[in-house]
Protein backbone atom coordinates (compact mmCIF):
# COMPACT_ATOMS: atom_id res chain seq x y z
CA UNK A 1 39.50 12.51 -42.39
CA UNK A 2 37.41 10.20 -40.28
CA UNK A 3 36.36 13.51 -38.05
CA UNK A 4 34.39 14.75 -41.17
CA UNK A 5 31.67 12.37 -41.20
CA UNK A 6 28.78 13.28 -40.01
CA UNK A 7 27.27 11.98 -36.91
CA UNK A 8 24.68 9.70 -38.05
CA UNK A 9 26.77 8.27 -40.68
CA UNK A 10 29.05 7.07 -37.73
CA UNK A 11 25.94 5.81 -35.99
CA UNK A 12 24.72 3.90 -39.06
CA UNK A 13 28.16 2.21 -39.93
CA UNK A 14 28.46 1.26 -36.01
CA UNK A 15 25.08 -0.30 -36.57
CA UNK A 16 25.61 -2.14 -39.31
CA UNK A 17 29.07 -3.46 -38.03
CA UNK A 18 27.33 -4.40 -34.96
CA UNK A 19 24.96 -6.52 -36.59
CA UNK A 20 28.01 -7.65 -38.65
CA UNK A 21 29.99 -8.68 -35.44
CA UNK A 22 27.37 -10.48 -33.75
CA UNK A 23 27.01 -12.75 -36.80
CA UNK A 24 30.14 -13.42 -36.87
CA UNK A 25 29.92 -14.46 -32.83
CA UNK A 26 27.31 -16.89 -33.54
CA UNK A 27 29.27 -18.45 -36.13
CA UNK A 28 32.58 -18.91 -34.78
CA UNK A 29 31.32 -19.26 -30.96
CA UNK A 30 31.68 -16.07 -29.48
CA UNK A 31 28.88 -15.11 -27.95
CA UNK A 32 30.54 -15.22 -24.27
CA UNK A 33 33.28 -12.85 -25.66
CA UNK A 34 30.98 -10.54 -27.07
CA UNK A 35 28.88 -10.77 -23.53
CA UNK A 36 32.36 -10.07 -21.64
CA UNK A 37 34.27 -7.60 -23.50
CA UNK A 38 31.89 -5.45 -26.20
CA UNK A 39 28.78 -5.65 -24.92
CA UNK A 40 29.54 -3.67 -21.53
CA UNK A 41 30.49 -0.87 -23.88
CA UNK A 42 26.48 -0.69 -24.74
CA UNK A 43 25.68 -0.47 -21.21
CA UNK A 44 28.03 2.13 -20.46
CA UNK A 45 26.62 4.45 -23.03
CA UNK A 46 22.63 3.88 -21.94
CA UNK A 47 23.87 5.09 -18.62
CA UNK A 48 25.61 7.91 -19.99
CA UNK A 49 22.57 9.00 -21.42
CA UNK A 50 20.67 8.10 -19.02
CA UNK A 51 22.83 9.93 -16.11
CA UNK A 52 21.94 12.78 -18.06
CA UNK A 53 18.20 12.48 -18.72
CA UNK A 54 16.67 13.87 -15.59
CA UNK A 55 18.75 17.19 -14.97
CA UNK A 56 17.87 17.44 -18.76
CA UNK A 57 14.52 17.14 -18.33
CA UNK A 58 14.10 19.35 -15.79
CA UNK A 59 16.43 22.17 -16.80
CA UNK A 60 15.15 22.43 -20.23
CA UNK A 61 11.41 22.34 -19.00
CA UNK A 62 12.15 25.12 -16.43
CA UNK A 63 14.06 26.83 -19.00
CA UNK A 64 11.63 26.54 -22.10
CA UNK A 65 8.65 27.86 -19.53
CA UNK A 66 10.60 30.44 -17.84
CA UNK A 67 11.72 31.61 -21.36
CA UNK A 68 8.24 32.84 -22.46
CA UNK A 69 7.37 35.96 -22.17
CA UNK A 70 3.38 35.48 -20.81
CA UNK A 71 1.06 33.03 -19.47
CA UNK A 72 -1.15 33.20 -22.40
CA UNK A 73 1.76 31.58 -24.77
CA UNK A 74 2.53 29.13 -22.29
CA UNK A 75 -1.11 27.42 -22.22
CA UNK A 76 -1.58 27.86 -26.23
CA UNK A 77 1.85 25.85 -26.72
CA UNK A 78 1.05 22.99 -24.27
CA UNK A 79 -2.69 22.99 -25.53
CA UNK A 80 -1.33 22.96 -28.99
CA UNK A 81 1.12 20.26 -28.23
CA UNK A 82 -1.58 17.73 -26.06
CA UNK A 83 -3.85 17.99 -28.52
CA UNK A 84 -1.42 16.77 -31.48
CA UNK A 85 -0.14 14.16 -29.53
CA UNK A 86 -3.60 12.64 -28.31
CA UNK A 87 -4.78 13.04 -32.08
CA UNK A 88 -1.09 10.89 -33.25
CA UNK A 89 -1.94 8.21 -30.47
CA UNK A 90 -5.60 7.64 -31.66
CA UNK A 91 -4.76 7.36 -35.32
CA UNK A 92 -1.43 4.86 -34.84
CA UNK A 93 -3.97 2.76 -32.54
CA UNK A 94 -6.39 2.71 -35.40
CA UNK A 95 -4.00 2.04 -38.07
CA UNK A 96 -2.68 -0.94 -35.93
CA UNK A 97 -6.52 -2.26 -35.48
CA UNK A 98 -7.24 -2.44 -39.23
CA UNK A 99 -3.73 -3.91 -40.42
CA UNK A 100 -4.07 -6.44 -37.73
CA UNK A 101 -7.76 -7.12 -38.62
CA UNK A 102 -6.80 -7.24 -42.18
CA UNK A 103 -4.23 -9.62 -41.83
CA UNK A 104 -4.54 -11.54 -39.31
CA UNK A 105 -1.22 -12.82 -38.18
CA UNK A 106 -2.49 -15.02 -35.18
CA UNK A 107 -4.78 -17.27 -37.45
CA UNK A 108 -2.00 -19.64 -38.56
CA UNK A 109 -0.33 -19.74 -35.39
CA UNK A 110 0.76 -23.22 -34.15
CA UNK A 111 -0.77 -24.75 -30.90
CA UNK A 112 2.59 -26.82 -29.92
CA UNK A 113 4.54 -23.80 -30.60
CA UNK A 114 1.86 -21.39 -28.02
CA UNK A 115 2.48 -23.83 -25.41
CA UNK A 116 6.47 -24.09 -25.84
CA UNK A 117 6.27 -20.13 -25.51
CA UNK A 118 4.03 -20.06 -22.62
CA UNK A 119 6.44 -22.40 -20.94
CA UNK A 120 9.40 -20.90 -21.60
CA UNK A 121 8.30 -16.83 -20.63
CA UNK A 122 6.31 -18.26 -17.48
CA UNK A 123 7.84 -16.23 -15.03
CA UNK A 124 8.38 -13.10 -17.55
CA UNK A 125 4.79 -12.88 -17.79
CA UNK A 126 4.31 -13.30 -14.27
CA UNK A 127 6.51 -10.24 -13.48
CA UNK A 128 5.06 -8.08 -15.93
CA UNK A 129 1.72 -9.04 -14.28
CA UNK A 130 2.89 -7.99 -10.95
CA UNK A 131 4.46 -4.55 -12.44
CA UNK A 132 1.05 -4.10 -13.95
CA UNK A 133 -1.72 -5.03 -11.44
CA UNK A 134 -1.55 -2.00 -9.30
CA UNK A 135 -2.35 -0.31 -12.65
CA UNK A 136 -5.46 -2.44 -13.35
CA UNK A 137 -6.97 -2.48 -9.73
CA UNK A 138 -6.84 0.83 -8.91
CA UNK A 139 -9.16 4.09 -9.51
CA UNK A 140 -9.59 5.74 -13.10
CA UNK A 141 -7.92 8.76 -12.07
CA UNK A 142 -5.04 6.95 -10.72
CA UNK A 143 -2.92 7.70 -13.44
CA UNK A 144 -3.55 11.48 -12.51
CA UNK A 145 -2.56 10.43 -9.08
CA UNK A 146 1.21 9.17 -10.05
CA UNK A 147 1.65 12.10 -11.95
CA UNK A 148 2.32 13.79 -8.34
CA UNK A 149 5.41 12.96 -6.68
CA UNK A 150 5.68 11.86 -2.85
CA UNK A 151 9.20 12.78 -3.25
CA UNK A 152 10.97 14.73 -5.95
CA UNK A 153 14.66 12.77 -4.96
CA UNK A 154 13.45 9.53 -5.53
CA UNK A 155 11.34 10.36 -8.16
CA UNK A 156 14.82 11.67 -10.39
CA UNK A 157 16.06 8.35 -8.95
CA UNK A 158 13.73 6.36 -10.86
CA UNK A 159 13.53 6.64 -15.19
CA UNK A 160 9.95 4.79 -14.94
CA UNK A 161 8.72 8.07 -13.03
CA UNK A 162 9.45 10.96 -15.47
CA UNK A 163 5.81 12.24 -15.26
CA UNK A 164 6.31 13.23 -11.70
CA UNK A 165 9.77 15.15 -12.74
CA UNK A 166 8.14 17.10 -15.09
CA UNK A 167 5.42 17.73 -13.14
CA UNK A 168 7.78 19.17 -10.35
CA UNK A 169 9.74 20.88 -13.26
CA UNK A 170 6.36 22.42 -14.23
CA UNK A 171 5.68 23.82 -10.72
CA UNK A 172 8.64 24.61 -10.07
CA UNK A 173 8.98 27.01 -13.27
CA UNK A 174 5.39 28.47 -12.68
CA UNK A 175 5.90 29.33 -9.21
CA UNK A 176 9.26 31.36 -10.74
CA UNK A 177 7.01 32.44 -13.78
CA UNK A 178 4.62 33.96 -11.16
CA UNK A 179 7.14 35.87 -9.21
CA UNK A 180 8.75 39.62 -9.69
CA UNK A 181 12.02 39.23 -12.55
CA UNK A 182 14.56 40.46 -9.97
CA UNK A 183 13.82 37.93 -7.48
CA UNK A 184 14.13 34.46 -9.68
CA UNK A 185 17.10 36.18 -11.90
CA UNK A 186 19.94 33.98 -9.91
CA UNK A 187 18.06 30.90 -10.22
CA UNK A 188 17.05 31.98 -13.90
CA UNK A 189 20.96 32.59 -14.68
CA UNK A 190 21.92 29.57 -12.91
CA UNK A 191 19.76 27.69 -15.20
CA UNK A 192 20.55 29.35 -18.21
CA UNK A 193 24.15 28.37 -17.13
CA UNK A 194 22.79 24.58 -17.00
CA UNK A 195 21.31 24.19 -19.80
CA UNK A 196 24.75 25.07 -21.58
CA UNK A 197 26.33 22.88 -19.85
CA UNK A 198 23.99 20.18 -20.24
CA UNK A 199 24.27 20.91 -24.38
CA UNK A 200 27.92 20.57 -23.91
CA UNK A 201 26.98 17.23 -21.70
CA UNK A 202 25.04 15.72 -25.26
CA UNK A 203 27.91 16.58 -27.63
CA UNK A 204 30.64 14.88 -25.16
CA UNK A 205 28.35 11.91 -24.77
CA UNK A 206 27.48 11.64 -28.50
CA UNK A 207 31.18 11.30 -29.90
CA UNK A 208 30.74 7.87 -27.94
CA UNK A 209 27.31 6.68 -29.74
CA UNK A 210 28.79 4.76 -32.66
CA UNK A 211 30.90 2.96 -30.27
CA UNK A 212 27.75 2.47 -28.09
CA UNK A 213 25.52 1.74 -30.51
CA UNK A 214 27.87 -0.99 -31.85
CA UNK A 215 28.53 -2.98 -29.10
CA UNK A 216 24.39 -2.72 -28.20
CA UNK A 217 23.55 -4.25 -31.68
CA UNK A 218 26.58 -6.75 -31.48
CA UNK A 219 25.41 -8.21 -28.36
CA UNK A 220 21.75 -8.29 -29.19
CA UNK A 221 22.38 -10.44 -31.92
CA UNK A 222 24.61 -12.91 -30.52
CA UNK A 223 21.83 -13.23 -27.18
CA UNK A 224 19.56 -14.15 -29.70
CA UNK A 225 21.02 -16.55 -31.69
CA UNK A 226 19.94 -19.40 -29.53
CA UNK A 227 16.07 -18.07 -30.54
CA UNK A 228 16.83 -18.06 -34.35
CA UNK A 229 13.79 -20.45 -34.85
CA UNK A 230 11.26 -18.12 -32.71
CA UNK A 231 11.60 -15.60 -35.21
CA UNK A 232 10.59 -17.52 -37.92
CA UNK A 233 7.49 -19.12 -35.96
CA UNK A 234 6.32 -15.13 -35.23
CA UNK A 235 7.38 -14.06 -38.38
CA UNK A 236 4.50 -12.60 -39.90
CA UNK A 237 3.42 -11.05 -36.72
CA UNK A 238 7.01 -9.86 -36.78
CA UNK A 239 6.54 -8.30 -40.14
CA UNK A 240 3.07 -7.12 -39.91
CA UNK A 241 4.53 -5.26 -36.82
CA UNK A 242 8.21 -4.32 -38.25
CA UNK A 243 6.41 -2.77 -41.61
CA UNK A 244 3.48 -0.91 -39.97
CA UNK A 245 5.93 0.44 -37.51
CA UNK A 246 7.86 1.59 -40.84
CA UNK A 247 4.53 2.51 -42.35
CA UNK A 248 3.42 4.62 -39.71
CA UNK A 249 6.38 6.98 -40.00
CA UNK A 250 5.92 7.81 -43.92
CA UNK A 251 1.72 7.76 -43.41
CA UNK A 252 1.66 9.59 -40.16
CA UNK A 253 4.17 11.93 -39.94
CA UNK A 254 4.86 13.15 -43.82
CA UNK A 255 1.47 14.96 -43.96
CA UNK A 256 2.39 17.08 -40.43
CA UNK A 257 5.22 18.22 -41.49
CA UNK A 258 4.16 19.30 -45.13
CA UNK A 259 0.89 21.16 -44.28
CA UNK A 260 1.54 22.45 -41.17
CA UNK A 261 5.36 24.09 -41.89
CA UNK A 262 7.95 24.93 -44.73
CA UNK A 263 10.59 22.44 -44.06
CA UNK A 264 11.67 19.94 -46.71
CA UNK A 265 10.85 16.47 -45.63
CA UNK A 266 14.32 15.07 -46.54
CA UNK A 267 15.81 17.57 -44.29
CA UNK A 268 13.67 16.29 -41.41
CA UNK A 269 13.99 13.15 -42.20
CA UNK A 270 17.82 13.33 -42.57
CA UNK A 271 17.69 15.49 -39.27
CA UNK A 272 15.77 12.92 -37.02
CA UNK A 273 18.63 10.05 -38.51
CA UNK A 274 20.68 10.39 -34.90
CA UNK A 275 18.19 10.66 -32.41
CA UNK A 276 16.34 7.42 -34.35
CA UNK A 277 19.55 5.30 -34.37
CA UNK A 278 20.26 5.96 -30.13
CA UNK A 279 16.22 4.84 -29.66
CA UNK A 280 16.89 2.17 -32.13
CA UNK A 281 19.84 1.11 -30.04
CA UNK A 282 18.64 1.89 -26.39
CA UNK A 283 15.31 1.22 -26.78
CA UNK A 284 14.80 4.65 -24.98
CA UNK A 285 13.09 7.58 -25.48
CA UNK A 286 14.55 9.20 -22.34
CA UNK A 287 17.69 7.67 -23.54
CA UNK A 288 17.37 9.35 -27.13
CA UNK A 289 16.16 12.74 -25.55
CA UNK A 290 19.10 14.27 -25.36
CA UNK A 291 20.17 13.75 -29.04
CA UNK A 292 16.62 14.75 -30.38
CA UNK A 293 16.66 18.17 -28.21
CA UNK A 294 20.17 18.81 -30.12
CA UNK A 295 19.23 18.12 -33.10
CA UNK A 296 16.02 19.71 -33.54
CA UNK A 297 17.38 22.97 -32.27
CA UNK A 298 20.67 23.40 -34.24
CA UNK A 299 19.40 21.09 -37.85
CA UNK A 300 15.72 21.99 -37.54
CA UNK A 301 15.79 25.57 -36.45
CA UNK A 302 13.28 24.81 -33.60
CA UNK A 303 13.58 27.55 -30.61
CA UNK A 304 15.35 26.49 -27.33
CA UNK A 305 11.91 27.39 -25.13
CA UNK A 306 9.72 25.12 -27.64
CA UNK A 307 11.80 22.39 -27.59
CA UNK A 308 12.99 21.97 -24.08
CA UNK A 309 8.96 21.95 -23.27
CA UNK A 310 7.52 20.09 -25.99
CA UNK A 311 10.50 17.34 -25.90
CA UNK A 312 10.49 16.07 -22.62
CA UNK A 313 6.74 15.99 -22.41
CA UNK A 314 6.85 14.18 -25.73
CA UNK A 315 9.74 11.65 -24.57
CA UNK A 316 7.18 10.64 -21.66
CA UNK A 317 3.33 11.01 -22.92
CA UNK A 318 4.00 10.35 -26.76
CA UNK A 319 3.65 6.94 -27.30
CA UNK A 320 2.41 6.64 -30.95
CA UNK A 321 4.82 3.60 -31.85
CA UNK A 322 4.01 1.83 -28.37
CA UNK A 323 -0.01 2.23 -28.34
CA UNK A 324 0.57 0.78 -32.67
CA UNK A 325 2.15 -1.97 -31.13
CA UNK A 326 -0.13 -2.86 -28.25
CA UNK A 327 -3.02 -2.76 -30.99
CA UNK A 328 -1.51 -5.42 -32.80
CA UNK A 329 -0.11 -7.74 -30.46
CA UNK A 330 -3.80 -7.25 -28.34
CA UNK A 331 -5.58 -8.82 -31.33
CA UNK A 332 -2.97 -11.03 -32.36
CA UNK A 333 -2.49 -12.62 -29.38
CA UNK A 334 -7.10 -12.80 -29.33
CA UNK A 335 -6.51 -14.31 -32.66
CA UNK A 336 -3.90 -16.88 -31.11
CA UNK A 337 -6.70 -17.89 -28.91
CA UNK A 338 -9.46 -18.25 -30.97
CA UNK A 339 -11.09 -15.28 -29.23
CA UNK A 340 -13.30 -13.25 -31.86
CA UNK A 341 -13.23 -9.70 -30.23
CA UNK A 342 -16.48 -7.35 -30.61
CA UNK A 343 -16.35 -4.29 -31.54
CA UNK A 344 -16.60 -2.95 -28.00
CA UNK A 345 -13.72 -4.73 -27.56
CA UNK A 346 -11.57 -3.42 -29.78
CA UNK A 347 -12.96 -0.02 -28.42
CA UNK A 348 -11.60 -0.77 -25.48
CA UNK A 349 -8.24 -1.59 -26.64
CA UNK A 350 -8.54 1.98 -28.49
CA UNK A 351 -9.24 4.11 -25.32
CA UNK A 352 -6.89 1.90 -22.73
CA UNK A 353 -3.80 2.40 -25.34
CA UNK A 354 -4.18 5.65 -25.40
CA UNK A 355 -4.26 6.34 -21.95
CA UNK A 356 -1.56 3.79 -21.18
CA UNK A 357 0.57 5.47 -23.35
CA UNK A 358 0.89 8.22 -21.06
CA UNK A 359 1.45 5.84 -18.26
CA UNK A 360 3.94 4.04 -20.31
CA UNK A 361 7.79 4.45 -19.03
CA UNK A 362 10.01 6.06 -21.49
CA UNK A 363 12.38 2.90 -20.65
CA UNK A 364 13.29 0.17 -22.40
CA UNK A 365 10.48 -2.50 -21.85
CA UNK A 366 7.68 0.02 -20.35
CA UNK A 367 5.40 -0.73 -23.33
CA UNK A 368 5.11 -3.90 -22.65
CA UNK A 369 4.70 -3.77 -19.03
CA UNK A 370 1.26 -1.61 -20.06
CA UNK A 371 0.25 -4.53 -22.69
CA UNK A 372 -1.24 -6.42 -19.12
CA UNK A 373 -3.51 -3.45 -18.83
CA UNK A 374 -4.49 -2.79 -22.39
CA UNK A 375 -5.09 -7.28 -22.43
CA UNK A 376 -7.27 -6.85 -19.73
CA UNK A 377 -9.67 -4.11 -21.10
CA UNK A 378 -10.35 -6.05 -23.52
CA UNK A 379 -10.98 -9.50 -21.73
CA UNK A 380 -7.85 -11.02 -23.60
CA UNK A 381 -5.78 -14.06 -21.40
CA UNK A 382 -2.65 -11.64 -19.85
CA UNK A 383 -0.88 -15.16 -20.33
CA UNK A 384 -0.99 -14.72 -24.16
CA UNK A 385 1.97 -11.85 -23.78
CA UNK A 386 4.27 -15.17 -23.29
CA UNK A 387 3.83 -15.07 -27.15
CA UNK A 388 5.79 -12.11 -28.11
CA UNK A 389 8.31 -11.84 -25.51
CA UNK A 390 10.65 -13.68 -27.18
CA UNK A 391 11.11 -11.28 -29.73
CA UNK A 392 10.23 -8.25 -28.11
CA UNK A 393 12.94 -6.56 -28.05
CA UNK A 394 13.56 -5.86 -31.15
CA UNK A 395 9.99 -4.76 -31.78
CA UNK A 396 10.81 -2.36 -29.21
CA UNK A 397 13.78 -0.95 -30.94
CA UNK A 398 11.53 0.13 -33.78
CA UNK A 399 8.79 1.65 -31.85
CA UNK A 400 10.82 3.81 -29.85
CA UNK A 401 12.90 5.50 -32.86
CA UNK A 402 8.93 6.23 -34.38
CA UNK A 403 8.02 7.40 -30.64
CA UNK A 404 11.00 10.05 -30.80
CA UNK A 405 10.54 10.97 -34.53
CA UNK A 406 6.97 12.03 -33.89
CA UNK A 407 7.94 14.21 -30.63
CA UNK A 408 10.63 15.89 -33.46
CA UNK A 409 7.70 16.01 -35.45
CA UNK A 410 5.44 17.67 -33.23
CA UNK A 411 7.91 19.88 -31.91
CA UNK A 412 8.55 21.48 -35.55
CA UNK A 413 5.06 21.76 -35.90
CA UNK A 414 4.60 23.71 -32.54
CA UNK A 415 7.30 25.98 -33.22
CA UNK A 416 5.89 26.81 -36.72
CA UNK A 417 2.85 27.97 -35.72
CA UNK A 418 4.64 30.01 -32.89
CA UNK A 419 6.64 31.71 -35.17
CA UNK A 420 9.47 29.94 -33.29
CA UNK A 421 11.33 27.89 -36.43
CA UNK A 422 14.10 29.21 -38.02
CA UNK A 423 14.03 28.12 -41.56
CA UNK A 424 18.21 28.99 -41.77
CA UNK A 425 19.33 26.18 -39.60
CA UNK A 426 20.71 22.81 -40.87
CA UNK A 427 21.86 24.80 -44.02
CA UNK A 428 25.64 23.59 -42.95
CA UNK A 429 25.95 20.10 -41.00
CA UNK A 430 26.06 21.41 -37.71
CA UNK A 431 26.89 17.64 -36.30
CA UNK A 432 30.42 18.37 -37.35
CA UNK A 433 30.94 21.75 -37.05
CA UNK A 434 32.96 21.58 -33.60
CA UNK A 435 34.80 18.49 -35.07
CA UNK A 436 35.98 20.58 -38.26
CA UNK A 437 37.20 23.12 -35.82
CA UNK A 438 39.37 20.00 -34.56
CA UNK A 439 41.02 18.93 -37.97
């Protein structure tokens, strides 16, 4: 009977006995057990996803541009989708400026507790300044310059560099787009051929997420039950952060969805469920890629060539939870320090989150490695990030399942005004339809 449930119902009762479990460490003492023996279960299944992420990537890129039938299409679909997703960045920025402003979570914040943190994330915050001063001493257009690979191997080797994969994928499929039929057809089948096999990859990979997800959420909490008491000394920056993150995703996304396509916003919302619940748990957007490619093609009707472009280009540029985030912790952490930031300022932190967000690695962590930069812009002490390290992480885990719900988002959007979204699919719960076949 078990093989009936749906997928993300799995997912959500592995979450919640995760969280379950790693009370139940803390109590009774087992956080070294849970470290040994269920955590490594987590790690196995980031990997798994992440062994997949790059031929995914680039397969389904190649594939979605090779797929169209004429230039033309191909530069209305990727204007279409830049445009919506520097539009979705500007407003989550905005929204995370006047909540924060409103607010004002750093106003209240204890001086012996700043110190205590600054001590204890000392050499945190020194790494993430070294991962992030290349960024802030070098040329404007040096984020244009990364995009281009030196070298495409170690490029795939490394998740922080997905720009530079999808900018080979992108060459790669133009220079076949741009060539007679008959001479790309083996390399066209043998793609084709790929990217079943790579859908085939997801499924086998996915009967393992509640299992994953599980022993990621058991482990997190019993690694943080020695910092019980940091959560309740950030909790209303905590809150103000957890809520807006929530906010965003009814205030942001809702409206898309209604006025620019038919679908029922309780199907997408039911739809995105399992590719929100791997972010939530990985903290990945390349992580949760594979899941949200499956699930908007076969629940949300979106076409194969729409979403194996618009997804992996989302996964890596579409930041909107990250650059919400980096609004409030910029200010908070100003407010923290008495700092009363101008206008000009706050401009600043507008235009640098927005471009970091491209920047910004779709692994766990990259966000905060670009908060140095966005700090910076606005004249704020990079020191001040020792503040919300401590409870980063799960901050993270929020923003990344609103990162891959607006690239869902997006995508539907796309396809809808391509005439690429069939309205038919997700009519039967096509998560279990090749267990069914099983029972």
């Amino acid at each position: 009977m078990i093989k009936k449930v749906p997928l993300w119902i799995k997912i959500i009762i592995g979450m919640v006995l995760g969280l379950v479990w790693g009370v139940v460490a803390v109590y009774f003492g087992l956080e070294h057990f849970t470290s040994d023996w269920i955590k490594p279960w987590g790690t196995i299944f980031i990997k798994m996803l992440k062994l997949i992420a790059v031929p995914l990537i680039f397969i389904s890129l190649v594939k979605g541009i090779t797929s169209l039938t004429d230039v033309t299409k191909l530069t209305r679909i990727g204007i279409k989708t830049l445009s919506i997703f520097v539009i979705t960045t500007l407003i989550s920025v905005v929204f995370g400026l006047f909540l924060v402003n409103v607010f004002k979570p750093g106003d209240t914040f204890p001086e012996k507790k700043r110190q205590e943190f600054q001590m204890m994330h000392e050499q945190n915050v020194k790494e993430k300044e070294q991962l992030a001063s290349g960024v802030k001493d070098q040329s404007p257009l040096q984020a244009i310059v990364e995009i281009v690979p030196d070298n495409i191997v170690s490029a795939a080797n490394d998740n922080t560099k997905m720009l530079q994969v999808i900018f080979f994928a992108i060459l790669f499929a133009l220079s076949m787009f741009a060539l007679d039929s008959k001479k790309v057809l083996p390399v066209k089948n043998l793609i084709d051929s790929g990217n079943e096999i790579m859908i085939k990859l997801v499924d086998i990979v996915m009967k393992f997420a509640p299992i994953g997800v599980f022993a990621l959420l058991a482990a997190l909490v019993a690694d943080f039950s020695a910092d019980a008491g940091l959560f309740w000394a950030l909790g209303k920056y905590a809150l103000l952060v957890s809520l807006g993150l929530v906010g965003l995703l009814f205030v942001l996304y809702p409206p898309l969805i209604l006025l620019f396509t038919k679908l029922k916003l309780s199907k997408v919302l039911r739809s995105v469920i399992p590719t929100q619940m791997v972010a939530f748990s990985t903290s990945s957007s390349n992580a949760a890629l594979p899941v949200n490619m499956r699930q908007c093609t076969s629940e949300l009707g979106v076409s194969e060539s729409v979403a194996n472009f618009v997804l992996p280009i989302g996964a890596t540029i579409n930041m909107n939870g990250v650059t919400f985030y980096q609004a409030i912790a910029a200010v908070f952490i100003a407010q923290v320090f008495g700092l009363d930031l101008s206008l000009t300022q706050q401009l600043a932190i507008v235009l640098t989150a927005t471009l970091a967000a491209i920047g910004s690695p779709g692994v766990p962590g990259g966000g905060t490695i670009m908060m140095v930069v966005v700090l910076g812009a606005a004249g704020i002490p990079a020191e001040g990030l020792a503040l919300i390290l401590g409870i980063d992480r799960p901050l993270d885990m929020i923003r990344t399942a609103v990162n891959v719900t607006g690239d869902a988002v997006v995508a539907t959007v796309v396809a809808h005004s391509e005439n690429e979204l069939d309205y038919s699919k997700g009519k039967n719960d096509s998560l279990i339809k090749g267990e069914l076949k099983m029972v």
